[in-house]
Protein backbone atom coordinates (compact mmCIF):
# COMPACT_ATOMS: atom_id res chain seq x y z
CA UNK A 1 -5.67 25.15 -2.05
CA UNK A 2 -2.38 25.69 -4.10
CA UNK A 3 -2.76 27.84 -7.20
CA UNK A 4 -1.58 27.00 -10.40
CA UNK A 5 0.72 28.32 -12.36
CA UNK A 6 -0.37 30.28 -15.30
CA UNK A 7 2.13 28.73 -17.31
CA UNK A 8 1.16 25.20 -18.26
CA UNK A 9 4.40 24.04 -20.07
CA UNK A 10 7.86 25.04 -19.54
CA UNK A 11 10.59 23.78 -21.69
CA UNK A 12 14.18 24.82 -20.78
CA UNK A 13 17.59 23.99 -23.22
CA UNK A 14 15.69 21.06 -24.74
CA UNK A 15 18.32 18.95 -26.84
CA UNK A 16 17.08 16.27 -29.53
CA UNK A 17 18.51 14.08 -32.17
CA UNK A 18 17.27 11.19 -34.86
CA UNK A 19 20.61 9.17 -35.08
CA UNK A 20 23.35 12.04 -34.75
CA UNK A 21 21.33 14.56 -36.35
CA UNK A 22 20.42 17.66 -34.17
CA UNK A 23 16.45 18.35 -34.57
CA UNK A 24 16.18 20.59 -31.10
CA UNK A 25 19.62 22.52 -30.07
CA UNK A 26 18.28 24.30 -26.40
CA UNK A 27 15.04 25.17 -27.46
CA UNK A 28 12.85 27.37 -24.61
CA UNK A 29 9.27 28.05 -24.41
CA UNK A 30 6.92 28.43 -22.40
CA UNK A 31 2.52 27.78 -23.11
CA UNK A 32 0.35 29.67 -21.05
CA UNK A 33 -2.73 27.92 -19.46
CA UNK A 34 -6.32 28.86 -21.69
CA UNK A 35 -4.91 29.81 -24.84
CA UNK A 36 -4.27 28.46 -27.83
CA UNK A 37 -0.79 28.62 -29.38
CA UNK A 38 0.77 28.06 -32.46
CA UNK A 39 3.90 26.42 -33.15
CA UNK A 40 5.47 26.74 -36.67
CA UNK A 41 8.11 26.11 -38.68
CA UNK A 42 9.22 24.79 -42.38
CA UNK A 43 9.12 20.80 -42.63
CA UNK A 44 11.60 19.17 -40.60
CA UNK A 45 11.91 22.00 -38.44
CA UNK A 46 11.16 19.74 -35.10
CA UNK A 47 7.55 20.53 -34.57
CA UNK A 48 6.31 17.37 -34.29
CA UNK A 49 9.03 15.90 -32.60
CA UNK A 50 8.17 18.76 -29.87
CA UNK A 51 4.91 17.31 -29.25
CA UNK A 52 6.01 13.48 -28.62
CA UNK A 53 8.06 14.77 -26.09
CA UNK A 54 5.56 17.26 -24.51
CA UNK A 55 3.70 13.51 -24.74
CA UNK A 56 6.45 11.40 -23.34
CA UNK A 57 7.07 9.29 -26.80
CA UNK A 58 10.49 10.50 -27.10
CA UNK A 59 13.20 11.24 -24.37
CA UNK A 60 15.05 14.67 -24.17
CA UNK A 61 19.51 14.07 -24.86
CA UNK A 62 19.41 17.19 -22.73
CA UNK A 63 16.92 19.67 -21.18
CA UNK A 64 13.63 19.69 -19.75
CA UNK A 65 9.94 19.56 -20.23
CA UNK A 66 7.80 20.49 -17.54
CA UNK A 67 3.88 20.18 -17.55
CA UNK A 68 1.91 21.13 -14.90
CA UNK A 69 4.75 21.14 -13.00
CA UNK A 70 6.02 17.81 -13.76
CA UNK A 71 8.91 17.06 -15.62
CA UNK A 72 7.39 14.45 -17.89
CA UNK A 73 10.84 12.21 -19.08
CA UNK A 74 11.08 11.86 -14.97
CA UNK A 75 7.48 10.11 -14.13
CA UNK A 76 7.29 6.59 -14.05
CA UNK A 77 5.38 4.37 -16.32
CA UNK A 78 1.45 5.26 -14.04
CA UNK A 79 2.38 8.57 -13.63
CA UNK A 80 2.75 9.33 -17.21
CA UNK A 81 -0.01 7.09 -17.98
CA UNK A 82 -2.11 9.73 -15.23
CA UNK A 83 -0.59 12.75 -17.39
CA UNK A 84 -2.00 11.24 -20.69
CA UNK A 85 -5.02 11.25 -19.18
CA UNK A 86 -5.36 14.71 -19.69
CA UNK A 87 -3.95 15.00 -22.55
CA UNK A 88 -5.44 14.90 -25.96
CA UNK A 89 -3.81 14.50 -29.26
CA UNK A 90 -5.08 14.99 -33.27
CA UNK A 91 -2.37 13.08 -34.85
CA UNK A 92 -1.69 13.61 -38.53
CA UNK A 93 -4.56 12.93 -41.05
CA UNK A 94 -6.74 11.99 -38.02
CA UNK A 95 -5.16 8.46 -37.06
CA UNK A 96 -8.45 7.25 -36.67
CA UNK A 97 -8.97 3.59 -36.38
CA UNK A 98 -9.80 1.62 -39.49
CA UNK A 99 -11.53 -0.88 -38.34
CA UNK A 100 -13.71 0.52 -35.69
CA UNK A 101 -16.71 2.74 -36.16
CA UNK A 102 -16.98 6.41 -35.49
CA UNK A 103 -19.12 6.19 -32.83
CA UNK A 104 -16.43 3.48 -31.13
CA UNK A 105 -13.36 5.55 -32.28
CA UNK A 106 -14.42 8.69 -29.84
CA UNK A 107 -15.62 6.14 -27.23
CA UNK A 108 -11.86 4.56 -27.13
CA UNK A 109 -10.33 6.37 -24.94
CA UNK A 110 -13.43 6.84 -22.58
CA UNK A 111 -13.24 2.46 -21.95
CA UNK A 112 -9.35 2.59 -22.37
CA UNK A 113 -9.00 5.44 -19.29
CA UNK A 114 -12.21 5.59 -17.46
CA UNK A 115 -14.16 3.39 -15.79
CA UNK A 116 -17.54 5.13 -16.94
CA UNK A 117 -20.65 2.90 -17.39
CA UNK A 118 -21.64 2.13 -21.20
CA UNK A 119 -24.87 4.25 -20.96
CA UNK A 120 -22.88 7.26 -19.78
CA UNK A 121 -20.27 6.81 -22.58
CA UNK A 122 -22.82 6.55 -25.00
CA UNK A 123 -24.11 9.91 -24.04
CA UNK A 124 -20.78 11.68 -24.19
CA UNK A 125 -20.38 10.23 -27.90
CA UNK A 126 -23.21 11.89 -28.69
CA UNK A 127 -21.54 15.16 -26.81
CA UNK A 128 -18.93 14.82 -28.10
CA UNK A 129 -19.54 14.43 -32.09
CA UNK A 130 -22.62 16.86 -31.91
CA UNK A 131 -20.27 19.50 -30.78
CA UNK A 132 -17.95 18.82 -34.22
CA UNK A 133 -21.13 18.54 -36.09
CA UNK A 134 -21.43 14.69 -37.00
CA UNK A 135 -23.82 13.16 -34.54
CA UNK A 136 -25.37 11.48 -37.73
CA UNK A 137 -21.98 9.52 -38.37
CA UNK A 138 -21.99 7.05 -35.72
CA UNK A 139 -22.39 4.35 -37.36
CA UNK A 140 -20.02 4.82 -40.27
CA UNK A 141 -16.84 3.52 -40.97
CA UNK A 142 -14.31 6.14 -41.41
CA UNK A 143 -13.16 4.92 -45.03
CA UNK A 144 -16.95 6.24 -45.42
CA UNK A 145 -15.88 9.55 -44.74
CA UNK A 146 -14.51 12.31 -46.43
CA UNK A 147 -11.14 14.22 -45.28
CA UNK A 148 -12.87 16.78 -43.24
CA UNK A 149 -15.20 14.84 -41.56
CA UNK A 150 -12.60 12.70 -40.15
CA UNK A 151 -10.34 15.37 -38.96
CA UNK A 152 -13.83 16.35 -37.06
CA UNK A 153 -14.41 12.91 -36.16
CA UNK A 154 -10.58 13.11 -34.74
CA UNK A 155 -11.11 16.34 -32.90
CA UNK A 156 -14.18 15.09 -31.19
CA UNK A 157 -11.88 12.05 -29.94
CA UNK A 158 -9.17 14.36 -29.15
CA UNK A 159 -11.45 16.27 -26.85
CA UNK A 160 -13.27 13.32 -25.31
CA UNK A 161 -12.17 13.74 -21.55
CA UNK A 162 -12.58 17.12 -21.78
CA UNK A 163 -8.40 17.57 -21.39
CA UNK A 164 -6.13 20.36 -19.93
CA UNK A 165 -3.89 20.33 -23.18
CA UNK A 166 -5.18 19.49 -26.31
CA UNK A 167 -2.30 18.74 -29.26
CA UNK A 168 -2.95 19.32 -32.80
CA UNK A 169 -0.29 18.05 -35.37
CA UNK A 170 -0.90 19.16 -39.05
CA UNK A 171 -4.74 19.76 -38.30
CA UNK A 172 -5.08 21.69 -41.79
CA UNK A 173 -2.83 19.68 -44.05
CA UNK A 174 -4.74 18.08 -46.99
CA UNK A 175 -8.31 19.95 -46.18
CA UNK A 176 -10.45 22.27 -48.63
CA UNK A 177 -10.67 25.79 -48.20
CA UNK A 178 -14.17 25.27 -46.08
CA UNK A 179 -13.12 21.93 -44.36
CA UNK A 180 -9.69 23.84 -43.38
CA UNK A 181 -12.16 26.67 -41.79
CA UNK A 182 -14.31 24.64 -40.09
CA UNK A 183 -11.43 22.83 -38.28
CA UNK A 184 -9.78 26.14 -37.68
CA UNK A 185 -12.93 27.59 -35.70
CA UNK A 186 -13.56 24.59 -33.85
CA UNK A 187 -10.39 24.16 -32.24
CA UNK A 188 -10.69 27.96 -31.25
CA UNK A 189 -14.69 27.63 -30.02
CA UNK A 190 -13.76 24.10 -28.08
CA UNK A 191 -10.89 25.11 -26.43
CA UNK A 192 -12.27 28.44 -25.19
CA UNK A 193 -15.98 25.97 -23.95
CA UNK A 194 -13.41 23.71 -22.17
CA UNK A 195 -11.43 26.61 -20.59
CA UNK A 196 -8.25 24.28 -21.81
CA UNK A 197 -5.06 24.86 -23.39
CA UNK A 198 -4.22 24.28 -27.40
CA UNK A 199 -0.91 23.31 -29.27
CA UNK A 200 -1.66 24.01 -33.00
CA UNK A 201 1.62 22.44 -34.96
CA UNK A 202 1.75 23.72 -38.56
CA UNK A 203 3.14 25.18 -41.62
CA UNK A 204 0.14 27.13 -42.16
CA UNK A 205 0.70 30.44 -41.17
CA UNK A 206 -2.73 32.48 -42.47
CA UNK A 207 -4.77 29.71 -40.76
CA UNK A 208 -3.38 29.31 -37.48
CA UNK A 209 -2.50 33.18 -36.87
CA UNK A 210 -6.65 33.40 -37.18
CA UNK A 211 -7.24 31.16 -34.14
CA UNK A 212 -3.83 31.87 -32.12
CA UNK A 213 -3.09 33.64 -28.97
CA UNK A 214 0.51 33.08 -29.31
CA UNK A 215 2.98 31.75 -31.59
CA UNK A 216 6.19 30.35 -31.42
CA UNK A 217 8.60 30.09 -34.76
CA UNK A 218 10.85 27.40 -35.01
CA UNK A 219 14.22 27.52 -37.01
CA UNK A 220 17.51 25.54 -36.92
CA UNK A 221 16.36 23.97 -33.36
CA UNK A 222 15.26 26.89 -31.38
CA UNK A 223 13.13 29.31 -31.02
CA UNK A 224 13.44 32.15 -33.57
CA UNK A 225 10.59 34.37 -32.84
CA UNK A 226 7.76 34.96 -31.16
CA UNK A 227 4.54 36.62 -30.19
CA UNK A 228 1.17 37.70 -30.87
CA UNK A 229 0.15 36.93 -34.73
CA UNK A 230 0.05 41.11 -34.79
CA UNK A 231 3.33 41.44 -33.33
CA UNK A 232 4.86 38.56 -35.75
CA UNK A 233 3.19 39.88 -38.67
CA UNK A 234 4.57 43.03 -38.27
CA UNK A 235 8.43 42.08 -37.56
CA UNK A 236 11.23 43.14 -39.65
CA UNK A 237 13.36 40.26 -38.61
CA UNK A 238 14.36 38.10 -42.20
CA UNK A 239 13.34 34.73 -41.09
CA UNK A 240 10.11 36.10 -40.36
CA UNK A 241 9.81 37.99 -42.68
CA UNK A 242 10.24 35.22 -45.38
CA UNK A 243 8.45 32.39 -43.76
CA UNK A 244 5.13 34.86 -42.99
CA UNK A 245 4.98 35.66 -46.24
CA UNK A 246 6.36 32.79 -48.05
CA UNK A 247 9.31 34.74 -49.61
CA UNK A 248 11.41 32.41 -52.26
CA UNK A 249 14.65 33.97 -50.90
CA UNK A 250 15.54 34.59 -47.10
CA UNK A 251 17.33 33.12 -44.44
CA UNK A 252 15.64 29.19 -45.29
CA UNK A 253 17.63 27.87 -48.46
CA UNK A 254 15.46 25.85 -50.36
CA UNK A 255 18.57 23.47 -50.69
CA UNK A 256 19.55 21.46 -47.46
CA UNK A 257 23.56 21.89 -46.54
CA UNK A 258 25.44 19.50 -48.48
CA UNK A 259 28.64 19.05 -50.34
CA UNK A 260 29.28 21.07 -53.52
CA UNK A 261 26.64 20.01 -56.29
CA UNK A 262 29.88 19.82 -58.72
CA UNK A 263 32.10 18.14 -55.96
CA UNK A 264 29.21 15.72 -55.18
CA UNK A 265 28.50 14.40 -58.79
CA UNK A 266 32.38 13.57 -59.56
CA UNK A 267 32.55 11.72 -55.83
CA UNK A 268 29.29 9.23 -57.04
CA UNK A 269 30.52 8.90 -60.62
């Protein structure tokens, strides 16, 4: 039998715009198997657009991203669809569908990918939401629940075929102090019971730096730091330094680049 890498995902120069603008200039990383890692960075910084193409929603203008040793903007349309197999994804504020009830939202991509018998979905529903706590919500519609309890109801679809790499986007944003805790812990306790791998993509530091391995800080397309949360927590560096600890002043202007506020006004008058 070959062995696998330690090293799940390996990104090398990766280039990226949104119509001319640069959002990733040669970013490198790499995400060791079994942990869970943290990538962070203010708003606009990239972070999500990292995971679409760690996904396959996006193509790279340059670079590479390899995962489990395929480069994933080279498979064709079955082999991707075989990656995403074992993949999971928490989008932002849950993404769960409207229409369909809890119990059929974590079942979805159990009928969409497998060809598992009813009764033996059923039963890894049941798994599924008893290991995020809300066996009882089956039957709801999620407009019946509150914040929290869908970002649970989320994670227990993200996690339903028990994938190698689980993706979080945003997974605190929006919660309560206790709701944010209780998603925190889980992500930790599930990925280290399914002996997988975790992307955590935030802007909160305190939070993620609990649960994290690793972390990766992202700034002005590439990677500005990294390291344990002890080792980033104790840097001198000024960009870390500031976003860490939330500084007003630092190396992150508050103001994106523009032209001269003065200059601007006269131009649009």
């Amino acid at each position: 039998m070959t062995q696998k890498s330690e090293t799940l995902i390996e990104i090398d120069d990766l280039h990226f715009s949104y119509e001319g603008h640069k959002v990733l200039d040669g970013i490198e990383l790499r995400i060791p198997r079994g942990k869970v890692v943290a990538i962070l960075g203010a708003s606009g910084s990239g972070k999500s657009t990292l995971l679409r193409l760690i996904g396959g929603q996006l193509r790279p203008d340059r670079g590479s991203v390899r995962v489990d040793g395929k480069v994933i903007h080279e498979l064709d349309h079955a082999g991707l669809y075989e990656m995403r197999r074992n993949m999971g994804m928490m989008f932002q504020a849950g993404g769960l569908f409207s229409d369909m009830s809890v119990y059929d939202n974590v079942a979805f991509p159990m009928r969409e990918l497998t060809d598992l018998p009813e009764i033996v979905i059923r039963d890894l529903v049941l798994m599924k939401l008893q290991s995020v706590g809300l066996r009882g919500t089956t039957g709801l519609m999620p407009n019946a629940l509150s914040g929290g309890m869908s970002r649970r109801v989320a994670l227990a679809r993200a996690i339903a075929l028990d994938p190698m790499l689980t993706m979080y986007d945003e997974p605190f944003a929006g919660l309560d102090p206790i709701s944010l805790n209780v998603i925190a812990e889980l992500i930790r306790r599930l990925n280290d019971a399914l002996g997988a791998t975790s992307i955590i993509v935030t802007y909160d530091v305190s939070e993620s730096l609990k649960v994290a391995d690793y972390a990766f800080l992202i700034y002005k397309g590439v990677v500005a730091a990294e390291g344990t949360p002890e080792e980033l927590l104790a840097s001198s560096d000024p960009f870390v330094d500031q976003f860490l600890h939330a500084r007003p002043t630092g190396p992150v202007a508050f103001h994106m680049e523009g032209a001269p506020y003065q200059e601007d006004l006269r131009i649009n008058a």
